[in-house]
Protein backbone atom coordinates (compact mmCIF):
# COMPACT_ATOMS: atom_id res chain seq x y z
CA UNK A 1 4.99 6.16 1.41
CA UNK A 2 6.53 8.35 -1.41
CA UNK A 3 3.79 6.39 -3.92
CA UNK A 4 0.94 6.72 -1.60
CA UNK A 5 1.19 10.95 -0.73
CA UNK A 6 1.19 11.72 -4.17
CA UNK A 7 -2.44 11.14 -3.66
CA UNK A 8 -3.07 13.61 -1.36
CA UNK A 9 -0.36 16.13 -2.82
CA UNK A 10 -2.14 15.84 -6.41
CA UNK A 11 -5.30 16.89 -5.04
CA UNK A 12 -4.81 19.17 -3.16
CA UNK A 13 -2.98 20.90 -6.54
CA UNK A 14 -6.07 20.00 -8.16
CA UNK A 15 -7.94 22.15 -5.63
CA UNK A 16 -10.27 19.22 -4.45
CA UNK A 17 -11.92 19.28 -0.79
CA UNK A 18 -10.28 17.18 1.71
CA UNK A 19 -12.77 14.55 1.50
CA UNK A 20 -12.83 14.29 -2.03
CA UNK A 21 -9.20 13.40 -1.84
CA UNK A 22 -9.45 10.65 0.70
CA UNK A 23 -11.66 8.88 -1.57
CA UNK A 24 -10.11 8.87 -4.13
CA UNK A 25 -6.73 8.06 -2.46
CA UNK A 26 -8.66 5.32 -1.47
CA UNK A 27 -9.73 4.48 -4.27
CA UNK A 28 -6.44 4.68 -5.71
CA UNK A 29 -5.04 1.94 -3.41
CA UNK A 30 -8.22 -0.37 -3.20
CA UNK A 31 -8.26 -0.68 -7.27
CA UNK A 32 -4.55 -1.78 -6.88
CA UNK A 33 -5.73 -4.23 -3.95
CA UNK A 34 -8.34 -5.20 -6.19
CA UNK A 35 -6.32 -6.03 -9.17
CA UNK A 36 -4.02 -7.68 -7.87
CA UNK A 37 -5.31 -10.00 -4.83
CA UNK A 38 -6.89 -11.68 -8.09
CA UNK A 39 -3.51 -12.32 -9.91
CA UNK A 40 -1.43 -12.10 -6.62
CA UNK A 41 -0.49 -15.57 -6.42
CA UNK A 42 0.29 -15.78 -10.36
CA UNK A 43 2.39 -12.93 -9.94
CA UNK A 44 4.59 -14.20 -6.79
CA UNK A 45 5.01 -17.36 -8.81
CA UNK A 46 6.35 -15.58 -11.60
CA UNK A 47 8.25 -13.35 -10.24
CA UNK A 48 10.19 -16.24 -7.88
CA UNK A 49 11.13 -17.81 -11.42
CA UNK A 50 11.97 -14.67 -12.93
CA UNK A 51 14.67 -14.02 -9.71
CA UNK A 52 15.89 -17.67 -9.97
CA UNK A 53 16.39 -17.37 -14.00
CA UNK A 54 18.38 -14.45 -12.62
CA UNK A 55 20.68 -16.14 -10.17
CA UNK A 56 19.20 -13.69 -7.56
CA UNK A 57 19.40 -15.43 -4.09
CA UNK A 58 15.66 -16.68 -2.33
CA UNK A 59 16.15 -14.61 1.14
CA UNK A 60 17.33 -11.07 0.85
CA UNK A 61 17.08 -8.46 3.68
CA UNK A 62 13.93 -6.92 2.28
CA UNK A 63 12.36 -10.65 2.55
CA UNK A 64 13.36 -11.71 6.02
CA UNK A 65 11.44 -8.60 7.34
CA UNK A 66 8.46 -9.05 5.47
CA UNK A 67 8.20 -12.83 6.70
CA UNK A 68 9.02 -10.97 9.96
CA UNK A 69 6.40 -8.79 10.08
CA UNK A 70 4.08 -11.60 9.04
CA UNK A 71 5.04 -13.76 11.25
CA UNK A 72 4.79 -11.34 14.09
CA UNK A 73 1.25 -9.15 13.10
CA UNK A 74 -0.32 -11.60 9.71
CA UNK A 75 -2.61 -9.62 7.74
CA UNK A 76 -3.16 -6.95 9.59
CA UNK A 77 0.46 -6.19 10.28
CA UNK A 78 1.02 -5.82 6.46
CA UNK A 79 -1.96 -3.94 5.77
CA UNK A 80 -0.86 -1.82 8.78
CA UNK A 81 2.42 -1.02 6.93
CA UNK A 82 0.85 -1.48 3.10
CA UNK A 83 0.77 2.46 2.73
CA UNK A 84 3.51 3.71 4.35
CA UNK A 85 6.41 1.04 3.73
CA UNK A 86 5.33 -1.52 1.54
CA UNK A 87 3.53 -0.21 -1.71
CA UNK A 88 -0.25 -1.63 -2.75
CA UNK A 89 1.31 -4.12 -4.71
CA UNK A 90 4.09 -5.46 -2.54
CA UNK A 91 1.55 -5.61 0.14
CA UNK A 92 -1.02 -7.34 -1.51
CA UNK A 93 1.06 -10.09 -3.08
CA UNK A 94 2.45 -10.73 0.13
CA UNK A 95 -0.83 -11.38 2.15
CA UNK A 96 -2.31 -13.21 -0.98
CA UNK A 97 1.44 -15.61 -0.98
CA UNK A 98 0.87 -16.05 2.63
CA UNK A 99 -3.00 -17.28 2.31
CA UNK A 100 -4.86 -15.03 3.36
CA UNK A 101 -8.36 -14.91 1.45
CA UNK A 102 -9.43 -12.35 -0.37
CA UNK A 103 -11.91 -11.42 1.86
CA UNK A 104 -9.22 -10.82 4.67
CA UNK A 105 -6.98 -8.52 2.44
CA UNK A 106 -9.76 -6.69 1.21
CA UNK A 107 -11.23 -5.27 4.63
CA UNK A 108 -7.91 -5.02 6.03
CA UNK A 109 -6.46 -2.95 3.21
CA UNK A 110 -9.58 -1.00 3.07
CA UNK A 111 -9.25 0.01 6.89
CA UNK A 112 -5.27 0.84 6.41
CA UNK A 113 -6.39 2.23 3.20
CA UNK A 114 -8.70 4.71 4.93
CA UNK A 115 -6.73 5.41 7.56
CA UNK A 116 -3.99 6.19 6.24
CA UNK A 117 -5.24 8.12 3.45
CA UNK A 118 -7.45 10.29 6.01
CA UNK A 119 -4.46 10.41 8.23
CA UNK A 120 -1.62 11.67 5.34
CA UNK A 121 -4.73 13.95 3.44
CA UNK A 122 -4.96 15.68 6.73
CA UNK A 123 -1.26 16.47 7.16
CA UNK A 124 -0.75 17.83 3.38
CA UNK A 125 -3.90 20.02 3.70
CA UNK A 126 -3.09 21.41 6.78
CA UNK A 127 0.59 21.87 5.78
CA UNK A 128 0.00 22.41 2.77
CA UNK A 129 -1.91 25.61 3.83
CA UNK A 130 1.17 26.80 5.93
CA UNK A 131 3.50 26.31 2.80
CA UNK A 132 1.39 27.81 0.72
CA UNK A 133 1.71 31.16 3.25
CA UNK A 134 5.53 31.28 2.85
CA UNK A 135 6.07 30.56 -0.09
């Protein structure tokens, strides 16, 4: 979540409209979808030999509830979460490791993307305006 407001908080300092910073919040995340639903699977692959060169063990806390979550929602469940508790890359990887086409993580990280984006915009604008006021 903390990577995903700075979108909103940055342009709102850059004095841009509210709409004008959903876009490009969106943009922000959907150019990290992009990226990386291409090399997603390349990237899980190295990283799992990069953690067993390291000794680190397979299943860790942060793992179980991610194969949780997919387990429970799929796709949509991790999109769901992509912005606030997973980041755009975490997220990503995870639905592209799990098999989900592209076409599935794109239009379900494009909804979340929007969503969440319009949703967090509209809570630093209109508290950003009250802060603003006192101090």
């Amino acid at each position: 979540m903390v990577k995903f407001i700075g979108g909103p908080v940055a342009g709102l300092s850059a004095g841009l409209t509210y709409l004008e910073s959903v876009l490009l919040t969106v943009a922000g995340m959907m150019t990290t979808v992009v990226i990386f639903s291409i090399i997603g699977r390349a990237f899980s692959r190295w990283w799992a030999a990069r953690q067993r060169a390291q000794n680190k063990p397979v299943f860790s806390k942060k793992n179980r509830r991610i194969i949780k979550i997919w387990k429970s929602f799929g796709v949509v469940g991790v999109a769901f979460l992509t912005p606030v508790i997973f980041t755009p890359i975490l997220g990503t990887i995870v639905a592209a490791l799990f098999g989900a086409s592209r076409r599935q993580i794109f239009i379900h990280m494009l909804w979340s993307a929007v969503v969440w984006s319009a949703l967090l915009n509209l809570m630093v604008f209109k508290l950003g305006d009250i802060a603003f006021r006192y101090f």
